[in-house]
PDB file of N, CA and C in Angstrom:
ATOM      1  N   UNK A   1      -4.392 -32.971 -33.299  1.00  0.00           N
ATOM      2  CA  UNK A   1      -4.280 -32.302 -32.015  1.00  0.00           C
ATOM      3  C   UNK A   1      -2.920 -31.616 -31.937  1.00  0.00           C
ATOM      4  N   UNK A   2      -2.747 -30.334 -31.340  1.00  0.00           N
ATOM      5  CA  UNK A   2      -1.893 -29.580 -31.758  1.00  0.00           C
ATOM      6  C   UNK A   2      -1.132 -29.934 -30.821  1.00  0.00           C
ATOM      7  N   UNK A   3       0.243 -29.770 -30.330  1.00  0.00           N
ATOM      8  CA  UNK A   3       0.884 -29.831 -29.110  1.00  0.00           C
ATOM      9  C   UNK A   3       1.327 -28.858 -28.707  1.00  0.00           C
ATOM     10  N   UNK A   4       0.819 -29.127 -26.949  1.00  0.00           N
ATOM     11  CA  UNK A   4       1.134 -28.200 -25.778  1.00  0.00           C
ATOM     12  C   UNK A   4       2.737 -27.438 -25.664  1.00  0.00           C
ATOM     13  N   UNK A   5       2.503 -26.379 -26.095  1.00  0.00           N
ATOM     14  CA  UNK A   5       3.760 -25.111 -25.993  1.00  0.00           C
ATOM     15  C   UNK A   5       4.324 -25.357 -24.294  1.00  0.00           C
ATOM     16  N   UNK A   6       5.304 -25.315 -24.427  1.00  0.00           N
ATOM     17  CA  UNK A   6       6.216 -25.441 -22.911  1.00  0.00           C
ATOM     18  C   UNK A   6       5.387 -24.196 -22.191  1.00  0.00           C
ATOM     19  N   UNK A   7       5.427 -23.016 -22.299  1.00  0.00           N
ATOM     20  CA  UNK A   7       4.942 -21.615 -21.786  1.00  0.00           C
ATOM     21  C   UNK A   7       3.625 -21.396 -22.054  1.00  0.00           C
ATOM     22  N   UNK A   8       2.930 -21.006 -21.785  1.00  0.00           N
ATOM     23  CA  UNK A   8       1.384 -20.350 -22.014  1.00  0.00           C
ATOM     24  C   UNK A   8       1.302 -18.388 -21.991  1.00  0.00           C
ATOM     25  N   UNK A   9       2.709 -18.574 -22.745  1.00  0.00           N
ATOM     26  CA  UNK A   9       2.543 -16.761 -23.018  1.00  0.00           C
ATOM     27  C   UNK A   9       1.626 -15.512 -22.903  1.00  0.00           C
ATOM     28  N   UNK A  10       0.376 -16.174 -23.182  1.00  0.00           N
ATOM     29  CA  UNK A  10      -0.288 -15.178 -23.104  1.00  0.00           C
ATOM     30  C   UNK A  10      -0.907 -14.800 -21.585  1.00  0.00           C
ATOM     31  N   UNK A  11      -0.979 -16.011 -21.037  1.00  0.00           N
ATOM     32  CA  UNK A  11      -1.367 -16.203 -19.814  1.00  0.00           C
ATOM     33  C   UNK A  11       0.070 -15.398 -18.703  1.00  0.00           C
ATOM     34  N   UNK A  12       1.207 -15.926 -19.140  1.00  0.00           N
ATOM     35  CA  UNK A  12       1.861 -14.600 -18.477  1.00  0.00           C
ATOM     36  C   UNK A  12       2.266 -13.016 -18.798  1.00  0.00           C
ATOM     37  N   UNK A  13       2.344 -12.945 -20.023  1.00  0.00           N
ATOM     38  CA  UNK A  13       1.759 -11.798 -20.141  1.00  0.00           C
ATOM     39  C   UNK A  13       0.756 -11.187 -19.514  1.00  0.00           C
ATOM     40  N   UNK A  14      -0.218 -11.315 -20.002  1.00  0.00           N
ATOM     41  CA  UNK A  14      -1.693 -10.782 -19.226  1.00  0.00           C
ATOM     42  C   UNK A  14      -1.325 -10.606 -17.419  1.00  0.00           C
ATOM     43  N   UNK A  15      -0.285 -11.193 -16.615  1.00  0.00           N
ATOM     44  CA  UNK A  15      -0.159 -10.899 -15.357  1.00  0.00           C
ATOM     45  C   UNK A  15       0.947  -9.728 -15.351  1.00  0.00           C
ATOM     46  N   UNK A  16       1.846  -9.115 -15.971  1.00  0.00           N
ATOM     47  CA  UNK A  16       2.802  -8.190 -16.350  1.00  0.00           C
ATOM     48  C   UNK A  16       2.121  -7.526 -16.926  1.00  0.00           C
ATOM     49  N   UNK A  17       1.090  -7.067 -17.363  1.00  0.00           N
ATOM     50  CA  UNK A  17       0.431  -6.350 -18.007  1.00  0.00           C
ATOM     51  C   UNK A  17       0.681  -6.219 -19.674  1.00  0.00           C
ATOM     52  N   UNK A  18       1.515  -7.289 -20.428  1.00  0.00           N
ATOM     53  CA  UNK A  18       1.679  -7.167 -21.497  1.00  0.00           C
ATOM     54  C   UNK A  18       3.126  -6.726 -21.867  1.00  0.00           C
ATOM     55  N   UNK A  19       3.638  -7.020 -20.747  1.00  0.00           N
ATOM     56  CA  UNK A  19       5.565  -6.112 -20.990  1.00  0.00           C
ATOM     57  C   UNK A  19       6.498  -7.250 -21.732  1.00  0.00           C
ATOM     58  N   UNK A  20       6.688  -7.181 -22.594  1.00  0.00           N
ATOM     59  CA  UNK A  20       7.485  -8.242 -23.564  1.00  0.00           C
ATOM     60  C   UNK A  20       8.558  -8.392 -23.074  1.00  0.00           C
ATOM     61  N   UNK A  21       9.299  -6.699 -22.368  1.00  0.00           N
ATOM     62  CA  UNK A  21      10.884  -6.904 -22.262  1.00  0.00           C
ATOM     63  C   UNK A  21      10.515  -7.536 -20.998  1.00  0.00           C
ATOM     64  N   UNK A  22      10.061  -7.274 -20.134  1.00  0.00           N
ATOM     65  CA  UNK A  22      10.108  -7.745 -18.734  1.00  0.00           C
ATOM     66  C   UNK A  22      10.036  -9.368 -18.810  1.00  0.00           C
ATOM     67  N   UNK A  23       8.640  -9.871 -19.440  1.00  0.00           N
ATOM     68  CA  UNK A  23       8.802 -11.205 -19.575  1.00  0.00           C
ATOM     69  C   UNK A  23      10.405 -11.686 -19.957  1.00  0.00           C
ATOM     70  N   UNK A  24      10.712 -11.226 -20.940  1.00  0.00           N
ATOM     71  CA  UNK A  24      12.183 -11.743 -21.453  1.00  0.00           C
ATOM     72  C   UNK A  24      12.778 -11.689 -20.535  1.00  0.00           C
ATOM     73  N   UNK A  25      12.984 -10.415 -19.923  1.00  0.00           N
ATOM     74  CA  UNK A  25      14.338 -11.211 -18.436  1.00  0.00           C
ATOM     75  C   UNK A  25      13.310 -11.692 -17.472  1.00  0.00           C
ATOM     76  N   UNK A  26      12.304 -12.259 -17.144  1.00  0.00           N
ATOM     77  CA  UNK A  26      11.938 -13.314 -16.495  1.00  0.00           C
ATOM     78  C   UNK A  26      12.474 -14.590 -16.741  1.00  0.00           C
ATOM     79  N   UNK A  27      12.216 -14.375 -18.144  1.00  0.00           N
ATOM     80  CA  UNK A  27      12.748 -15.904 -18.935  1.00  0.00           C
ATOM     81  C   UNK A  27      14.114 -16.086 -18.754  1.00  0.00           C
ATOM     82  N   UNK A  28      15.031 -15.341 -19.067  1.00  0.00           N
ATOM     83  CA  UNK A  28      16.511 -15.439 -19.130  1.00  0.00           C
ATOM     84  C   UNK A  28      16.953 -15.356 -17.331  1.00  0.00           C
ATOM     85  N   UNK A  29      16.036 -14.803 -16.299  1.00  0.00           N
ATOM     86  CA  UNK A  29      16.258 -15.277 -15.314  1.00  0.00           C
ATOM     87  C   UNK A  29      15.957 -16.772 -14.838  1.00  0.00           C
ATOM     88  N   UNK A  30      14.819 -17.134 -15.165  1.00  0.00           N
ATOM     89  CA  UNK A  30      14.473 -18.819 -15.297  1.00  0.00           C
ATOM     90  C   UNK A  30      15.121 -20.006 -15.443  1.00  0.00           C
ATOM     91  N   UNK A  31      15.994 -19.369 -17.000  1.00  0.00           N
ATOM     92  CA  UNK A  31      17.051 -20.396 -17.192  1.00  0.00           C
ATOM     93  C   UNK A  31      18.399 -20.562 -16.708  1.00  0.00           C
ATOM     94  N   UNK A  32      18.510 -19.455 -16.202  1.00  0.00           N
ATOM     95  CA  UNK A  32      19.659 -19.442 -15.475  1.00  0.00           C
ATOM     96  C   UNK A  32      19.553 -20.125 -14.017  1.00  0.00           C
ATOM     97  N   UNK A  33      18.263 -19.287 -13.168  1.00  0.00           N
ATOM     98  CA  UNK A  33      18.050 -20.411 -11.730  1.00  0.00           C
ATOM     99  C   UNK A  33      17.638 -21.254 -11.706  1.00  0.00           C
ATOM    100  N   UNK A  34      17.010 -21.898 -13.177  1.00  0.00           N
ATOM    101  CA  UNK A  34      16.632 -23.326 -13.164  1.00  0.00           C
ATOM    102  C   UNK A  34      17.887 -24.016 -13.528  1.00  0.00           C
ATOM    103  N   UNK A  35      18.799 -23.620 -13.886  1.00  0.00           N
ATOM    104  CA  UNK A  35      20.132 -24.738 -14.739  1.00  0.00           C
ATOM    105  C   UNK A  35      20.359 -25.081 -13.221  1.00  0.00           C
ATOM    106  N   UNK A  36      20.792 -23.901 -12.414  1.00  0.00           N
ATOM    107  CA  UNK A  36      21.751 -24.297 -11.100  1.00  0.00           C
ATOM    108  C   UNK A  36      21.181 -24.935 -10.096  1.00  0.00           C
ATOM    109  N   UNK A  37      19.407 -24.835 -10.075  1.00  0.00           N
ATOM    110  CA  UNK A  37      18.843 -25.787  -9.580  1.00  0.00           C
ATOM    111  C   UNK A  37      18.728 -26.606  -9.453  1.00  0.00           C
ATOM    112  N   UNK A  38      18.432 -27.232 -11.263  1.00  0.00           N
ATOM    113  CA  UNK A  38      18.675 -29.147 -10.849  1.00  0.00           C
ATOM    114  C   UNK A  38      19.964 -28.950 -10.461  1.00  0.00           C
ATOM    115  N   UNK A  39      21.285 -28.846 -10.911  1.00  0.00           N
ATOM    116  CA  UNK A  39      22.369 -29.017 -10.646  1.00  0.00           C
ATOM    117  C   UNK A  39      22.542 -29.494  -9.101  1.00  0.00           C
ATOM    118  N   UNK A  40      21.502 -28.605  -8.422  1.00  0.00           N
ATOM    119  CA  UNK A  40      21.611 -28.736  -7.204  1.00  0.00           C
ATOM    120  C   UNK A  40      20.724 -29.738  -6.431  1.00  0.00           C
ATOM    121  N   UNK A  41      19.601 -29.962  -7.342  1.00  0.00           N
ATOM    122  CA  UNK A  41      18.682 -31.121  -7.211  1.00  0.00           C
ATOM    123  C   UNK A  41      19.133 -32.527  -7.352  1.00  0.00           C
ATOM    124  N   UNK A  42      19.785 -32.308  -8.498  1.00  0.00           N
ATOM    125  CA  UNK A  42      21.261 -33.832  -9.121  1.00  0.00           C
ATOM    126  C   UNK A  42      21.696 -34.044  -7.592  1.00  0.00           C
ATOM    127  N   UNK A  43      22.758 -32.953  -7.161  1.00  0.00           N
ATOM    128  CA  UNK A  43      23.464 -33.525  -5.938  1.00  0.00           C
ATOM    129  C   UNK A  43      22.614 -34.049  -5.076  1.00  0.00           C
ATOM    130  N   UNK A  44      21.956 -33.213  -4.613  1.00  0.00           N
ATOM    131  CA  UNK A  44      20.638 -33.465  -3.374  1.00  0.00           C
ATOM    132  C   UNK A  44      19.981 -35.109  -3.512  1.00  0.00           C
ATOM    133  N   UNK A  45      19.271 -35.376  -4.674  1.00  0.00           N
ATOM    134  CA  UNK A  45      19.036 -36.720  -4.813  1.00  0.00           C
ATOM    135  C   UNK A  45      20.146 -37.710  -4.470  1.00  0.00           C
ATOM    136  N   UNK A  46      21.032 -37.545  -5.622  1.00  0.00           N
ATOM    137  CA  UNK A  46      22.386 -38.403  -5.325  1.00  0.00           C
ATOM    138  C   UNK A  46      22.651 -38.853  -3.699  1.00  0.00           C
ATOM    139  N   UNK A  47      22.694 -37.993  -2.651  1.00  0.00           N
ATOM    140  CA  UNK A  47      23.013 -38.054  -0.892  1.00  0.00           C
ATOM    141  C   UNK A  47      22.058 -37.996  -0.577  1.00  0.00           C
ATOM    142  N   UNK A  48      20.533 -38.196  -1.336  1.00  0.00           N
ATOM    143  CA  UNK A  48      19.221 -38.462  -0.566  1.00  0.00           C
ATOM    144  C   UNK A  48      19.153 -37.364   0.504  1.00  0.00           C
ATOM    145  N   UNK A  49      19.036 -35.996   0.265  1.00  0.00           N
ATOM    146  CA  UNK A  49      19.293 -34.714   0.907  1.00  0.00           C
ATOM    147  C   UNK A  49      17.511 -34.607   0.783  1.00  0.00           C
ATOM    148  N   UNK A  50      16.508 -34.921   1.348  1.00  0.00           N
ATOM    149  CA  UNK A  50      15.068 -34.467   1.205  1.00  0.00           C
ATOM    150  C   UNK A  50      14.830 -33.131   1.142  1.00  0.00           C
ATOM    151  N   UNK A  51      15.404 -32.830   2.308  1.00  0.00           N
ATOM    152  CA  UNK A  51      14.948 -31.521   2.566  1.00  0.00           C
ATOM    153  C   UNK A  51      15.134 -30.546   1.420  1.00  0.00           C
ATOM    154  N   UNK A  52      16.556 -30.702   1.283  1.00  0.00           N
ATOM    155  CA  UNK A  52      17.207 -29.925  -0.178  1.00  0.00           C
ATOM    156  C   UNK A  52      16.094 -29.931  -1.468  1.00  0.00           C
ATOM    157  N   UNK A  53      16.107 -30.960  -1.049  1.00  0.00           N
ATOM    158  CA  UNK A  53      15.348 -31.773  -2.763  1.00  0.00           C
ATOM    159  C   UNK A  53      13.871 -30.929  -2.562  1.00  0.00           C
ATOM    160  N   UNK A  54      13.080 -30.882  -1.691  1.00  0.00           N
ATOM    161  CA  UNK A  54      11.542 -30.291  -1.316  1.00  0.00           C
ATOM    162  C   UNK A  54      11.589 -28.551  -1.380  1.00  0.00           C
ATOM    163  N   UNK A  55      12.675 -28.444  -1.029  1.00  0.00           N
ATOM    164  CA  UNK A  55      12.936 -26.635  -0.736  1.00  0.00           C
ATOM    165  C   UNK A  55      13.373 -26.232  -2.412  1.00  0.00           C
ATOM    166  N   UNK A  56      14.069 -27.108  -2.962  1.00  0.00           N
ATOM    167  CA  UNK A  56      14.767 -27.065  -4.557  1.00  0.00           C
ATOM    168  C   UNK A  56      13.514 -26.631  -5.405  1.00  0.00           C
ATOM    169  N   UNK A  57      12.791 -28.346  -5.461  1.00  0.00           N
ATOM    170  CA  UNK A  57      11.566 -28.521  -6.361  1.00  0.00           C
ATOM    171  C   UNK A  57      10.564 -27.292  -5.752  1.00  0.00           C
ATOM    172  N   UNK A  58      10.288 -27.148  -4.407  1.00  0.00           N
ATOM    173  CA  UNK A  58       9.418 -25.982  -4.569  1.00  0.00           C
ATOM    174  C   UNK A  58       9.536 -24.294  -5.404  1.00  0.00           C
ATOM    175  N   UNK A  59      11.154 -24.325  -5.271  1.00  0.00           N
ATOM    176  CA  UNK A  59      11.676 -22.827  -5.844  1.00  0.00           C
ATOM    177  C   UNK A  59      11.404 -23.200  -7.230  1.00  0.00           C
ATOM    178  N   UNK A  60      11.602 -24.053  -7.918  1.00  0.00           N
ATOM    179  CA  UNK A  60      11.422 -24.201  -9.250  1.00  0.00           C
ATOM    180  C   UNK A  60       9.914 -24.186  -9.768  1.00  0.00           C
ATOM    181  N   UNK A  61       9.146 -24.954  -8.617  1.00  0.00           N
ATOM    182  CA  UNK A  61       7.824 -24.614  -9.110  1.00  0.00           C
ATOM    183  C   UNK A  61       7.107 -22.790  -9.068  1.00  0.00           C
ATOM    184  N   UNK A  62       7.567 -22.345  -8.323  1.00  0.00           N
ATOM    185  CA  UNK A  62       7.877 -21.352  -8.293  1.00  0.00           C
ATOM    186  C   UNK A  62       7.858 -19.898  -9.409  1.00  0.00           C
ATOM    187  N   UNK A  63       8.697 -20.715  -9.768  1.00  0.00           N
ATOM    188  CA  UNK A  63       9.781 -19.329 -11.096  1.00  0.00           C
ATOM    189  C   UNK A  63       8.930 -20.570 -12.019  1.00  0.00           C
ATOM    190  N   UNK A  64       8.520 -21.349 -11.979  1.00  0.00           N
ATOM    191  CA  UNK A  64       7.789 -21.965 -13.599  1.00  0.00           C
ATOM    192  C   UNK A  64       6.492 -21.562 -13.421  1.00  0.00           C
ATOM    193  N   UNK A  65       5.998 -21.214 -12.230  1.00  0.00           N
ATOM    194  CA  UNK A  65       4.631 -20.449 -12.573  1.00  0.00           C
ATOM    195  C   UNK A  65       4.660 -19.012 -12.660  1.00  0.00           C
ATOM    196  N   UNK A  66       5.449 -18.269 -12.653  1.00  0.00           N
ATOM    197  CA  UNK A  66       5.856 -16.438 -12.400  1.00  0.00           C
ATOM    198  C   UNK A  66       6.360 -16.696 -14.223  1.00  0.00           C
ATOM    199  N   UNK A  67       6.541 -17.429 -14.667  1.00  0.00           N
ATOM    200  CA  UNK A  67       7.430 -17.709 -16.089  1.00  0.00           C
ATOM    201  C   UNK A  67       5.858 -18.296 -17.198  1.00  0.00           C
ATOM    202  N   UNK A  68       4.815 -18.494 -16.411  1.00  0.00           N
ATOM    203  CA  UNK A  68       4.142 -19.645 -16.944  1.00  0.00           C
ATOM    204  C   UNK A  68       4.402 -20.941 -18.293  1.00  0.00           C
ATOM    205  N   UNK A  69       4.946 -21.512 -17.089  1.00  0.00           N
ATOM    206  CA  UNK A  69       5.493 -22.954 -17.812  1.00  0.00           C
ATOM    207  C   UNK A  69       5.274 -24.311 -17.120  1.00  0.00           C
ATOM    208  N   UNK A  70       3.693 -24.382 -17.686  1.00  0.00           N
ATOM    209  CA  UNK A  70       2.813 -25.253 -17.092  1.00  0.00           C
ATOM    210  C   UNK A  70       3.290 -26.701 -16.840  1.00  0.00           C
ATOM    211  N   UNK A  71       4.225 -27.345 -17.659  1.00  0.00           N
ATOM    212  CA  UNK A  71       4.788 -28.864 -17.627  1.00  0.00           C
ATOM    213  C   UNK A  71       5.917 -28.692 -16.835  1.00  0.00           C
ATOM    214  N   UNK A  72       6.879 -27.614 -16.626  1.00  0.00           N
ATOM    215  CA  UNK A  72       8.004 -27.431 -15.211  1.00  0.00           C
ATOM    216  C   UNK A  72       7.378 -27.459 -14.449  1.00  0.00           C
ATOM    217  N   UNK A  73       6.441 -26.977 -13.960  1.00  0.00           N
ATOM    218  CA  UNK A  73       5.155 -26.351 -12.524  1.00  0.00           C
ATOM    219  C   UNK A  73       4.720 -27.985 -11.983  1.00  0.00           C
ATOM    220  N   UNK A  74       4.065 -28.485 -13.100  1.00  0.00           N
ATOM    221  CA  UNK A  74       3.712 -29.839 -12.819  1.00  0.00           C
ATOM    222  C   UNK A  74       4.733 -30.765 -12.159  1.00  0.00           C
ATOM    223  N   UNK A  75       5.561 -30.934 -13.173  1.00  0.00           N
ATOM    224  CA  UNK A  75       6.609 -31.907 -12.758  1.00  0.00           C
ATOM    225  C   UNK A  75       7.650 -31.294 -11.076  1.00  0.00           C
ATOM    226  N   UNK A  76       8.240 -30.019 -11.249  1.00  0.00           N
ATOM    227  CA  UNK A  76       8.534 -29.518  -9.788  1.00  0.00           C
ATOM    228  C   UNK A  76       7.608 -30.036  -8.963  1.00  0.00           C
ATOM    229  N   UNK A  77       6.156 -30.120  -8.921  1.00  0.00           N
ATOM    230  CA  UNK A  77       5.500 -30.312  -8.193  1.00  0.00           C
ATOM    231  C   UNK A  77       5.147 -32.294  -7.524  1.00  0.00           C
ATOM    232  N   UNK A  78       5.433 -32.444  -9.049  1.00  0.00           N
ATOM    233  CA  UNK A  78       5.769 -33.523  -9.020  1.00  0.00           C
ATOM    234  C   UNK A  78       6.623 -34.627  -7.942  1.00  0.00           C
ATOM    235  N   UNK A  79       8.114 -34.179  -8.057  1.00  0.00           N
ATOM    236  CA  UNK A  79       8.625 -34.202  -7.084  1.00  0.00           C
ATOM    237  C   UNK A  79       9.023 -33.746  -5.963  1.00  0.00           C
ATOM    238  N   UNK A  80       8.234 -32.221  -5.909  1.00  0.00           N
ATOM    239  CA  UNK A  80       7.924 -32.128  -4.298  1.00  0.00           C
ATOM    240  C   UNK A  80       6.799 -33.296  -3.655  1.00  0.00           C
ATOM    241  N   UNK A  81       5.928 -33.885  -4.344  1.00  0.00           N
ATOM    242  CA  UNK A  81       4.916 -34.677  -3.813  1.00  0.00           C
ATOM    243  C   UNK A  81       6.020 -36.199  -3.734  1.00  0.00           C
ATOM    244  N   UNK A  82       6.698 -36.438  -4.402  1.00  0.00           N
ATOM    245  CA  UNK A  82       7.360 -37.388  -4.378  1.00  0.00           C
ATOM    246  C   UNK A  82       8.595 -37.099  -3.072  1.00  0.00           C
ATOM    247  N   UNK A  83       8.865 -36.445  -2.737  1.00  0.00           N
ATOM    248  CA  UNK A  83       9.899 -36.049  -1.646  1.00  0.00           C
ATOM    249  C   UNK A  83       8.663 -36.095  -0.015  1.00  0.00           C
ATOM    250  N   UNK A  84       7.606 -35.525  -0.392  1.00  0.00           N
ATOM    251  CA  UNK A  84       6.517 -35.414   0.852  1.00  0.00           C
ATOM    252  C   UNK A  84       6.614 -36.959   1.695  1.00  0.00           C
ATOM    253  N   UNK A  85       6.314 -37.647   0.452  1.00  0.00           N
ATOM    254  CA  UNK A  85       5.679 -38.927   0.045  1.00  0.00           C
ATOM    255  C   UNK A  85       6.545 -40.098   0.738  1.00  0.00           C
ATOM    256  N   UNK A  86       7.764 -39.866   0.928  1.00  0.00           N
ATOM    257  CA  UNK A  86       8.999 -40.488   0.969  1.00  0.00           C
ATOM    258  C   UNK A  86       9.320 -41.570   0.209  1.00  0.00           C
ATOM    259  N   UNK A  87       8.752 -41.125  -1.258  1.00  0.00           N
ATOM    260  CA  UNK A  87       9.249 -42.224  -2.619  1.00  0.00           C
ATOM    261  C   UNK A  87      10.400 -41.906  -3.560  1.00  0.00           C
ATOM    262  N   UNK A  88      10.887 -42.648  -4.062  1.00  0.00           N
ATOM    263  CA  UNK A  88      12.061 -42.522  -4.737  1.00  0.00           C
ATOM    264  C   UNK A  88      12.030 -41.536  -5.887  1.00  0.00           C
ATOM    265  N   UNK A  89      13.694 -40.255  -5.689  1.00  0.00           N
ATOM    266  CA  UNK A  89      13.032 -39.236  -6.290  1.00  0.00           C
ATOM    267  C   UNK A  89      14.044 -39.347  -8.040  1.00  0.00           C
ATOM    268  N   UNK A  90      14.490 -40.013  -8.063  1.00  0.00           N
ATOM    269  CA  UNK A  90      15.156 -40.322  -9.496  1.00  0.00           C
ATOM    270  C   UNK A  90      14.268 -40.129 -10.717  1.00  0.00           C
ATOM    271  N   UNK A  91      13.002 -40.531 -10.851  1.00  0.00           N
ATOM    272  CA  UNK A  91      12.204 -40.579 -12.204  1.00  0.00           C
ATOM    273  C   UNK A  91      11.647 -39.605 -11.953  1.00  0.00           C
ATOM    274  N   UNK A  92      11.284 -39.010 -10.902  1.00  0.00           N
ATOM    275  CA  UNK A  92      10.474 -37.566 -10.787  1.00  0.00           C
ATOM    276  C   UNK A  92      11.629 -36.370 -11.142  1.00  0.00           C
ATOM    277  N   UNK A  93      12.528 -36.730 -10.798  1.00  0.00           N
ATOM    278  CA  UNK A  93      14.133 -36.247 -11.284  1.00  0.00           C
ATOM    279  C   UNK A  93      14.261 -35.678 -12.431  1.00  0.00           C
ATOM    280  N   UNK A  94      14.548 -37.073 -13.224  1.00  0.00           N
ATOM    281  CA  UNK A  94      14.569 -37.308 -15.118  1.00  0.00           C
ATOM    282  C   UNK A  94      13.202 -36.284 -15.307  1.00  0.00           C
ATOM    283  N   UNK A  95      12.346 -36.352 -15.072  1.00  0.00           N
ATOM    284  CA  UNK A  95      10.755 -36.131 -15.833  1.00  0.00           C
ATOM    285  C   UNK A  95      11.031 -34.347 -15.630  1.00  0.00           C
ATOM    286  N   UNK A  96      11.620 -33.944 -14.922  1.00  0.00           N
ATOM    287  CA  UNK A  96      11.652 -32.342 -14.421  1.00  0.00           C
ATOM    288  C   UNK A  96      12.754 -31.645 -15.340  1.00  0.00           C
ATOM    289  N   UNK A  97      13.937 -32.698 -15.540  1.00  0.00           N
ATOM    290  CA  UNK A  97      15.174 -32.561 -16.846  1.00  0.00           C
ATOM    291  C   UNK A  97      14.901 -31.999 -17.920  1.00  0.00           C
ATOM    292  N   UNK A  98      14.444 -33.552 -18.125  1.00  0.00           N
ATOM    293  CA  UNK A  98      13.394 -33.593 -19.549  1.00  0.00           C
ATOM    294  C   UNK A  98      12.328 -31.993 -19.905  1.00  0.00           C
ATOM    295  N   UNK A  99      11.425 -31.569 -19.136  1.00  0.00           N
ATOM    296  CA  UNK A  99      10.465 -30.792 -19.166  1.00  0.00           C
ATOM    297  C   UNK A  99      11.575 -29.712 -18.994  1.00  0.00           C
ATOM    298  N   UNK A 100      12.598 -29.223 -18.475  1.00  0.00           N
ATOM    299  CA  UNK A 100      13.622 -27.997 -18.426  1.00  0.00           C
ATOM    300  C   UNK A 100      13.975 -27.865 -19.758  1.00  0.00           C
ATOM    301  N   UNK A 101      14.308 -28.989 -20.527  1.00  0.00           N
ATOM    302  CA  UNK A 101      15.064 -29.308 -21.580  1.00  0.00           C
ATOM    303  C   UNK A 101      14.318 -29.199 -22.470  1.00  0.00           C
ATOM    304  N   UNK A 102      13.164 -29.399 -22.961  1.00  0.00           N
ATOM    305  CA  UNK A 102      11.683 -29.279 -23.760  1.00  0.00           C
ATOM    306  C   UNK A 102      11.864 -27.866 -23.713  1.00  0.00           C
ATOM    307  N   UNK A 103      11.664 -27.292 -22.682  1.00  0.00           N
ATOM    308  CA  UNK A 103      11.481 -25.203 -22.426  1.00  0.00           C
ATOM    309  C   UNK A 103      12.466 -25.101 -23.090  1.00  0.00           C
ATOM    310  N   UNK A 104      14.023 -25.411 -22.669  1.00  0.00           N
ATOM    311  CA  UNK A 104      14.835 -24.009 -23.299  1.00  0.00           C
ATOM    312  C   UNK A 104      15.255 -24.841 -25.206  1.00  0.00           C
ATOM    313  N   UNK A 105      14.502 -26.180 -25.439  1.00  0.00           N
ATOM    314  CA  UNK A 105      14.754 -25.940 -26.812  1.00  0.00           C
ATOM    315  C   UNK A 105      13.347 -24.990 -27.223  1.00  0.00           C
ATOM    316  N   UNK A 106      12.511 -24.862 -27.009  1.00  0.00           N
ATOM    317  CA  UNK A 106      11.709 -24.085 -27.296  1.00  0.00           C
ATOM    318  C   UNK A 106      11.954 -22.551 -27.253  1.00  0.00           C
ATOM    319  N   UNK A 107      12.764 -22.312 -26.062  1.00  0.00           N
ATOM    320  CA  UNK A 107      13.554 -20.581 -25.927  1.00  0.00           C
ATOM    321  C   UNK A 107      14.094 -20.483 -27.104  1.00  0.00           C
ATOM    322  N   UNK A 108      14.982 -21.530 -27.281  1.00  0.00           N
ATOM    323  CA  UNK A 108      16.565 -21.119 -28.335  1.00  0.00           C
ATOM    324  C   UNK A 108      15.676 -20.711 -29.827  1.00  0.00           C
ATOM    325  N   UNK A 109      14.253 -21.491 -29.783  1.00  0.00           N
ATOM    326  CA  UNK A 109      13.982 -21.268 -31.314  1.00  0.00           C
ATOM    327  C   UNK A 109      12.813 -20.204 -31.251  1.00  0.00           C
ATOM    328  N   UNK A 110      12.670 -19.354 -30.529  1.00  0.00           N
ATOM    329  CA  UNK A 110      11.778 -18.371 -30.232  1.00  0.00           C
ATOM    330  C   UNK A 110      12.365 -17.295 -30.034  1.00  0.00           C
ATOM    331  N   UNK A 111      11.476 -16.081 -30.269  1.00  0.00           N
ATOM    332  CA  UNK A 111      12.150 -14.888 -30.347  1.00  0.00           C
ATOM    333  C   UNK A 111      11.979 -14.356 -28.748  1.00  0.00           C
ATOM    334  N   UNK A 112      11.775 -14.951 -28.151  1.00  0.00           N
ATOM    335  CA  UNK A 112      11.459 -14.777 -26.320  1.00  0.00           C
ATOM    336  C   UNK A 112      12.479 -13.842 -25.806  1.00  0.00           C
ATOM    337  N   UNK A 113      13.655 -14.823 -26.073  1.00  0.00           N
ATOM    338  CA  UNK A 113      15.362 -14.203 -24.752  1.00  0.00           C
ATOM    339  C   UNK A 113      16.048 -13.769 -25.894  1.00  0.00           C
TER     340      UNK A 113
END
């Protein structure tokens, strides 16, 4: 069984009509408002900031579906349901890291950005 690519390329493509460069600064926009995001998600959890944390995870789910990057989408979503929920948002946290961190080693070794 093969394993699931962070992005589903073709699937965003096909909504850009096939524009390679455009996707690319989608992407290189992505990683840039996703770095400062958690950054900002980190703090937000840390002072138990909900609101922050629900408005955060939604923007990220966001730009991971305009990017199609089906395991960010999930997990953002993830802990927006975990922020709804009023459950502890630390492992929904890690799991959104992790899945950021999965994407951009996958960027660095792709001819994408």
């Amino acid at each position: 069984m093969a394993a699931e690519l962070p992005l589903d390329i073709e699937r965003a493509l096909a909504r850009i009509d096939g524009d390679q460069p455009l996707y690319s600064d989608l992407l290189r926009l992505f990683r840039k408002q996703t770095q400062r995001r958690l950054a900002e998600l980190d703090e937000a959890v840390r002072t138990d900031d909900r609101e922050t944390c629900r408005r955060l995870a939604h923007s990220v789910r966001g730009t991971a579906a305009t990017v199609a990057a089906p395991g960010v989408l999930h997990d953002a979503e993830a802990l927006q349901a975990a922020v709804l929920a009023g459950q502890p948002l630390q492992a929904a946290l890690a799991s959104l890291h992790e899945r950021v961190a999965e994407l951009e080693n996958f960027l660095e070794e792709s001819d994408l950005v």
